[in-house]
Protein backbone atom coordinates (compact mmCIF):
# COMPACT_ATOMS: atom_id res chain seq x y z
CA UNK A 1 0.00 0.00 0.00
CA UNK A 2 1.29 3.60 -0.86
CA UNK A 3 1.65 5.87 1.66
CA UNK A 4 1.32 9.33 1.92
CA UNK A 5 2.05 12.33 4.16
CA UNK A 6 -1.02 14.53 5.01
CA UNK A 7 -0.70 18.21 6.54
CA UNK A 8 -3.70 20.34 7.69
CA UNK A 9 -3.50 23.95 6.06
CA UNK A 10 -6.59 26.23 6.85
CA UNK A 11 -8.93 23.60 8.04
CA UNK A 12 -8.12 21.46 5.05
CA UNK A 13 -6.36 18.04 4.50
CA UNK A 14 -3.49 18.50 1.89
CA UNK A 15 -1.45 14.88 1.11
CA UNK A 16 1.77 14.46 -0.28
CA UNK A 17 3.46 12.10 -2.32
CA UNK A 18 6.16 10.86 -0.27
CA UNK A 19 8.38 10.48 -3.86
CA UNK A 20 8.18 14.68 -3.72
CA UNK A 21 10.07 13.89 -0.23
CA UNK A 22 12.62 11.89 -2.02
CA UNK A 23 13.34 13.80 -4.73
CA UNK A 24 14.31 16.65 -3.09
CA UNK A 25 16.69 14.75 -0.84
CA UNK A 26 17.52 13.33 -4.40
CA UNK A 27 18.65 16.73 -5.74
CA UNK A 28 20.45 18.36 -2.91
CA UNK A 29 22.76 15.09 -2.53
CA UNK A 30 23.57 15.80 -6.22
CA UNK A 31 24.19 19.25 -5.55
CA UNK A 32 26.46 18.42 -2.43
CA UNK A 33 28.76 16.50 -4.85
CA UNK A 34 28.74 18.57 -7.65
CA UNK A 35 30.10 21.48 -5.11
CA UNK A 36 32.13 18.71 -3.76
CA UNK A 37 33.69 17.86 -6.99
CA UNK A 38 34.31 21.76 -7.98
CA UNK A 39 36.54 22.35 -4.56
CA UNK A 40 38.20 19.23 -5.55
CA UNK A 41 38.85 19.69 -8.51
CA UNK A 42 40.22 23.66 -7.68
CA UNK A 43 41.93 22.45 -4.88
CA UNK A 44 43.42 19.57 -6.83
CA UNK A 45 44.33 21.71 -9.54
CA UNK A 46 45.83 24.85 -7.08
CA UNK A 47 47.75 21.72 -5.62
CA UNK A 48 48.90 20.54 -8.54
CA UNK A 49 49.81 23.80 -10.18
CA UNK A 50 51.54 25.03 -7.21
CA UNK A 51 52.93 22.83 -4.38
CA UNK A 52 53.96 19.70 -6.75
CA UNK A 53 56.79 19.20 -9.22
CA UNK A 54 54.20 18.63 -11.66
CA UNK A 55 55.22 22.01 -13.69
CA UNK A 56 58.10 22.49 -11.71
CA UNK A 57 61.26 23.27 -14.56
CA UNK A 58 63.56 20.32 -14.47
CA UNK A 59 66.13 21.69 -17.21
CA UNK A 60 67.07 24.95 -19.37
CA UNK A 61 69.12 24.78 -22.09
CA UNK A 62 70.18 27.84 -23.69
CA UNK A 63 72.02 28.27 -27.20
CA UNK A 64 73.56 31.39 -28.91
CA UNK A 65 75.17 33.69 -26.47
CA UNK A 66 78.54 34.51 -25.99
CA UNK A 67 79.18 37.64 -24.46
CA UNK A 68 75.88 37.81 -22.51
CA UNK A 69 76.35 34.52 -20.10
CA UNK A 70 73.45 31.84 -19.86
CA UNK A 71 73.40 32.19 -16.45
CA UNK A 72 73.25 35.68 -16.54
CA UNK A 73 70.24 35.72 -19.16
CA UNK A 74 68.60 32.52 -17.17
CA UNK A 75 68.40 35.05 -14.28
CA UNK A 76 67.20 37.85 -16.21
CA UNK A 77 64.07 35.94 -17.40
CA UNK A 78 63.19 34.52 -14.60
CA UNK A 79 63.16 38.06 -12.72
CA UNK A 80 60.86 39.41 -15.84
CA UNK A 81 58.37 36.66 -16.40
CA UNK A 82 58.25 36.22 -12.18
CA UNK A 83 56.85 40.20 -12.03
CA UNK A 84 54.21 40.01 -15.37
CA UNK A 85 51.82 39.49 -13.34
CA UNK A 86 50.19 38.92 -9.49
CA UNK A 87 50.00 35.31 -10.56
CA UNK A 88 53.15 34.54 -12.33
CA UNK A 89 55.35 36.52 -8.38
CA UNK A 90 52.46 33.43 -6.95
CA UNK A 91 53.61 31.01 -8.72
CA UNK A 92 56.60 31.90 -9.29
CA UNK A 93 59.60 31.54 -11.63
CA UNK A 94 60.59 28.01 -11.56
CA UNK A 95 56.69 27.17 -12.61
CA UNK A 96 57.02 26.43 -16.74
CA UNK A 97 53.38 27.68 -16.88
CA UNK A 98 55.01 31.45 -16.68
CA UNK A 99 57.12 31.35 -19.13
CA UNK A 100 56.24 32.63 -22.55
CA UNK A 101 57.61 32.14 -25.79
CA UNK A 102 57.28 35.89 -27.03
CA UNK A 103 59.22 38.41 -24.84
CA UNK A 104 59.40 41.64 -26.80
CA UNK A 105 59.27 43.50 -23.52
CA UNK A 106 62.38 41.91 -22.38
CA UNK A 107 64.34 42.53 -25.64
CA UNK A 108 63.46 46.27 -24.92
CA UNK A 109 65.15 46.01 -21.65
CA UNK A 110 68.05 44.41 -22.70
CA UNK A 111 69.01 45.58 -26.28
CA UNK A 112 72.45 43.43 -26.08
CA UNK A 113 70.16 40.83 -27.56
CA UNK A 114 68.61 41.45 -31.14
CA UNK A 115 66.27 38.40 -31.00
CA UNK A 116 64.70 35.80 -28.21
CA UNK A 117 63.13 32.38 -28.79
CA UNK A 118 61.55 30.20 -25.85
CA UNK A 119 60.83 26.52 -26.88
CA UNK A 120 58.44 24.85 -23.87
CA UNK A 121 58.16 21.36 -23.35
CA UNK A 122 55.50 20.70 -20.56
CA UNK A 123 55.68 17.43 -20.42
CA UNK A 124 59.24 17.10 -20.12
CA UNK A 125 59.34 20.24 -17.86
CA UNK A 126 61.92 21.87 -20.19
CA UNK A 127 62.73 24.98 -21.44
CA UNK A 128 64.89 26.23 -24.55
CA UNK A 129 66.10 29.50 -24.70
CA UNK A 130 67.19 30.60 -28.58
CA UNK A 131 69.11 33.95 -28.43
CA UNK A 132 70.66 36.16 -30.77
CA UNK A 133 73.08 38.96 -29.94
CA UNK A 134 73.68 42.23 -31.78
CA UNK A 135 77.28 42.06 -33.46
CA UNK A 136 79.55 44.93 -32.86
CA UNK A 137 79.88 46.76 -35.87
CA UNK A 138 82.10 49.69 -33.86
CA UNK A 139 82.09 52.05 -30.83
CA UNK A 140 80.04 55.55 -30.76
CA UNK A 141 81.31 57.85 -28.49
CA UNK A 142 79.85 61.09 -27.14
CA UNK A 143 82.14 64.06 -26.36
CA UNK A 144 80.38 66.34 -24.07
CA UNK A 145 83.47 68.82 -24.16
CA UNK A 146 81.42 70.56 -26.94
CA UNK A 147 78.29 70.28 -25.53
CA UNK A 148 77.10 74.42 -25.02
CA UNK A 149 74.80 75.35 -21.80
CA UNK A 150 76.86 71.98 -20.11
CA UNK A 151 78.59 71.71 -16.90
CA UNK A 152 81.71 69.99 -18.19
CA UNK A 153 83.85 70.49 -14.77
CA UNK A 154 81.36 67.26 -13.67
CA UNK A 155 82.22 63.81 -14.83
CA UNK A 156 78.35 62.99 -15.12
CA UNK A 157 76.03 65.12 -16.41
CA UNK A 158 72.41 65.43 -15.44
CA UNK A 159 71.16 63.04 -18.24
CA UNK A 160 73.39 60.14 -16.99
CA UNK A 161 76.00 60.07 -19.38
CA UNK A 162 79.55 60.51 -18.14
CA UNK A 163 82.60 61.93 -20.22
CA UNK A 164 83.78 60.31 -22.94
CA UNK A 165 81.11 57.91 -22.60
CA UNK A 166 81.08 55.22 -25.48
CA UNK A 167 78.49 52.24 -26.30
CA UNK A 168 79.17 49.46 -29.17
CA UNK A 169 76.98 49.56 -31.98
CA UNK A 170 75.62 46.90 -34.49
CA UNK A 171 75.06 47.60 -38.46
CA UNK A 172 71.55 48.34 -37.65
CA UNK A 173 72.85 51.52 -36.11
CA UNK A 174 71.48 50.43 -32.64
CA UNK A 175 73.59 51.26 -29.13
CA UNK A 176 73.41 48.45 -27.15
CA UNK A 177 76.08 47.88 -24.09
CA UNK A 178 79.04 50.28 -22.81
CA UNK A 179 82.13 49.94 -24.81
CA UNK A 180 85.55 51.00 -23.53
CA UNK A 181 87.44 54.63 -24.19
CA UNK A 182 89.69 52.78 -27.38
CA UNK A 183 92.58 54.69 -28.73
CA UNK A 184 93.92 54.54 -32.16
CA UNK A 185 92.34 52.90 -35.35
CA UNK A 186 91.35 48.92 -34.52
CA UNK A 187 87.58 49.15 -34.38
CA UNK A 188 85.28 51.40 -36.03
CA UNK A 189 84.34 54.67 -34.10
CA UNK A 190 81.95 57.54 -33.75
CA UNK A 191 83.26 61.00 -32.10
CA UNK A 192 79.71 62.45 -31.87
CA UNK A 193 80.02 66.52 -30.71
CA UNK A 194 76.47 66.82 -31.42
CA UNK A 195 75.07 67.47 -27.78
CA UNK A 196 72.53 64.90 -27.85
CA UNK A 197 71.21 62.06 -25.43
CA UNK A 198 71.86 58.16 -26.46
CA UNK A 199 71.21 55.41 -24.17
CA UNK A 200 70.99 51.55 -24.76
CA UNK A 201 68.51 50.27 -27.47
CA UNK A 202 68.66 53.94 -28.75
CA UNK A 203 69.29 53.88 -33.13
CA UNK A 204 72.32 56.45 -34.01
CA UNK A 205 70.93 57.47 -37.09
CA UNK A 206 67.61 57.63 -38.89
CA UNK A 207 67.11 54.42 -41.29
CA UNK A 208 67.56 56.28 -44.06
CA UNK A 209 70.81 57.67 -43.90
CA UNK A 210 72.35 54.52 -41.56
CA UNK A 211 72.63 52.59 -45.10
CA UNK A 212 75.03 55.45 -46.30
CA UNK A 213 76.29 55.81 -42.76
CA UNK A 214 77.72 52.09 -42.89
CA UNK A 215 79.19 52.14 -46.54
CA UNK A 216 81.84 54.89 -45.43
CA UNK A 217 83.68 52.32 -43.90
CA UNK A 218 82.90 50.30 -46.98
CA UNK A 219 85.30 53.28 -48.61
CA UNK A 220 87.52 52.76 -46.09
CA UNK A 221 88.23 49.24 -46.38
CA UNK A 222 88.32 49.47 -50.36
CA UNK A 223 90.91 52.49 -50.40
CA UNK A 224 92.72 51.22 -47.22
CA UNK A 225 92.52 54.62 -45.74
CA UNK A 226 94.12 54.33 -42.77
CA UNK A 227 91.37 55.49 -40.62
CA UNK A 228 87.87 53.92 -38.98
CA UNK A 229 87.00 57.09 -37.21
CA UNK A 230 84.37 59.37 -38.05
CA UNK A 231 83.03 63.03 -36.79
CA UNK A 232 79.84 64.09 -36.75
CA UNK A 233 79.19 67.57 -35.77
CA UNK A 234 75.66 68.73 -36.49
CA UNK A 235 72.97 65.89 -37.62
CA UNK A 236 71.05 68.76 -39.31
CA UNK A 237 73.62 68.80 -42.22
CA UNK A 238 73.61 65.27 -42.81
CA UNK A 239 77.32 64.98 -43.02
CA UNK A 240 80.22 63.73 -41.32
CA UNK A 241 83.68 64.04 -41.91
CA UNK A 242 86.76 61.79 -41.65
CA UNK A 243 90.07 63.24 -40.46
CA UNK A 244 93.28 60.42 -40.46
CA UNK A 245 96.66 61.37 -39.36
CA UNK A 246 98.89 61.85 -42.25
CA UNK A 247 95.57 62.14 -44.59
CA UNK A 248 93.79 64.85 -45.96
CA UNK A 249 90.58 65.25 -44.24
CA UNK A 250 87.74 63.91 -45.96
CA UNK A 251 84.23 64.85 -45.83
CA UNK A 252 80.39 62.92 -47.01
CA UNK A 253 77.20 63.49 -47.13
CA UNK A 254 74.67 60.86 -45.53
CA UNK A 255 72.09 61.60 -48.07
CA UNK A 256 73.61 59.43 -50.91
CA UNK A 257 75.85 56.42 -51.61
CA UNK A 258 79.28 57.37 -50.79
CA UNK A 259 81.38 54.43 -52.45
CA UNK A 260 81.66 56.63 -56.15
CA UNK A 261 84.20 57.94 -53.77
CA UNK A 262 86.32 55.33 -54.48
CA UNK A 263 87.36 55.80 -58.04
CA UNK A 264 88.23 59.40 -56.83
CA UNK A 265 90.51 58.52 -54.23
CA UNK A 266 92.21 55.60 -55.83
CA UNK A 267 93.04 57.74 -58.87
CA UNK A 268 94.20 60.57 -56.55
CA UNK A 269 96.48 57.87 -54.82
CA UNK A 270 98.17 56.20 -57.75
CA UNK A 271 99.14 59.67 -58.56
CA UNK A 272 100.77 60.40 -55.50
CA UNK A 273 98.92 63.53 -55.11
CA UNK A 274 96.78 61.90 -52.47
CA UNK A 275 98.94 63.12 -49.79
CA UNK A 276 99.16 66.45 -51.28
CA UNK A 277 95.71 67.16 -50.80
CA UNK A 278 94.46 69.29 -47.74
CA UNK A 279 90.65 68.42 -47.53
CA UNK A 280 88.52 66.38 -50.38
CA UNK A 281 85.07 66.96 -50.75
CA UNK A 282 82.41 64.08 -51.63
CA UNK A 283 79.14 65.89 -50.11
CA UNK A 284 78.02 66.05 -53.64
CA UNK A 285 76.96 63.42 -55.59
CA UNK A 286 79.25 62.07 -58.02
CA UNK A 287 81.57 64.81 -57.85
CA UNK A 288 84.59 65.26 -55.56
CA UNK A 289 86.34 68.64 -54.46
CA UNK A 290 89.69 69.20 -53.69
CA UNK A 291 92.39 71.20 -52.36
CA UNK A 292 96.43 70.91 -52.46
CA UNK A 293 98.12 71.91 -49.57
């Protein structure tokens, strides 16, 4: 026989099924372990993610660096991807889950690099770092002694930069690290009176007159002028000049290819007049200007 619950309301006789009394116990016990399994499962995974060795990082490898040193750049990553974000300083550097395989941001901060690749291998908890680091192409140089409205007395001046402070630079006309006060002719260099700020990452020279900018020591090499230093006064002109012991000084203009220079100057020095000339004058296309001591 069935039986049935039965409640009085308002003088009346109401009766239940007692299945209604069942399925609601029915539901809620569902509900308890559906909540159950979601703080499992978030606890699980919080465990999982964070207190196991699960994504722990068992190995990096990194290739293609020289002067920067792996452990160096291992360091450096970690410290950036560890503050990107609230939850990366949480979990933490060691986590694989934090590192990312673009890293513009870090390139910006350290220009000594020109490109950076990160392989991940979850599974295997690994991590490849692929690097690339800006060749030195020669030194540029800022000399402050000719900077006007400047405190020269001071070996640092208010924007940072101390005397005679240098940085190498690659082909692509970008400063990137501090480069030592070199004397003499070994490595191409920049004596750059113009006044102006540079710091690291910073280009030299607008993209369209670096191209021109790096085939003057083209000229040099193909002439074997005994010089690899170049003066730039006043980037308004667009020219620099080139002033070798023993030489005549020689002077170009950034706003064209400089290497029709080189007929000129070869001619000049089978002739043996070369050394007989006080200044010659390429700042005009396909033509050169000189003068005889």
């Amino acid at each position: 026989m069935r039986r049935i619950i039965c409640a009085i309301s308002n003088g009346m006789k109401v009766y239940y099924p007692a299945a209604q009394k069942t399925s609601k116990s029915k539901i809620k016990l569902i509900v308890f372990l559906l909540v159950f399994a979601f703080l499992a499962l978030v606890f699980g995974g919080g465990y999982l993610v964070y207190a196991s060795d699960f994504f722990k990082i068992k190995n990096i490898e990194v290739a293609g660096v020289k002067d920067f040193s792996q452990e160096d750049l291992v360091a450096s990553l970690k410290d950036f991807f560890k503050n990107q974000s609230k939850i990366s300083s949480f979990l933490g550097p060691d986590n694989i889950l934090v590192w990312r395989a673009e890293a513009s941001p870090f390139l910006a901060k350290n220009p000594q690099l020109k490109n950076l690749n990160i392989e991940k291998d979850i599974f295997n908890r690994s991590v490849k770092i692929n690097a690339q680091e800006r060749e030195k192409f020669g030194i540029w140089c800022l000399e402050i002694n000719s900077i006007s409205d400047q405190e020269t007395t001071s070996s640092t001046l208010d924007n940072g930069f101390k005397e005679e402070n240098c940085y190498w630079f690659d082909k692509e006309g970008v400063v990137f690290v501090e480069a030592p006060v070199i004397e003499g002719e070994l490595f191409n260099k920049v004596i750059d009176s113009t006044g102006r700020n540079l710091k690291s990452g910073d280009k030299v020279l607008d993209d369209r007159l670096l191209e021109n900018f790096v085939k003057v020591f083209e000229v040099f090499d193909a002439v074997n002028l005994k010089s690899k230093t170049i003066f730039i006064n006043d980037l308004k002109t667009e020219e620099i000049a080139v002033m070798p012991a023993g030489f005549p000084k020689t002077l170009f203009s950034l706003r064209f290819d400089p290497r029709f220079s080189i007929v000129a100057i070869d001619i000049l020095k089978k002739s043996g007049r070369w050394q007989k000339v006080e200044y010659a004058d390429f700042r005009v296309e396909n033509k050169v200007y000189y003068k005889f001591k």
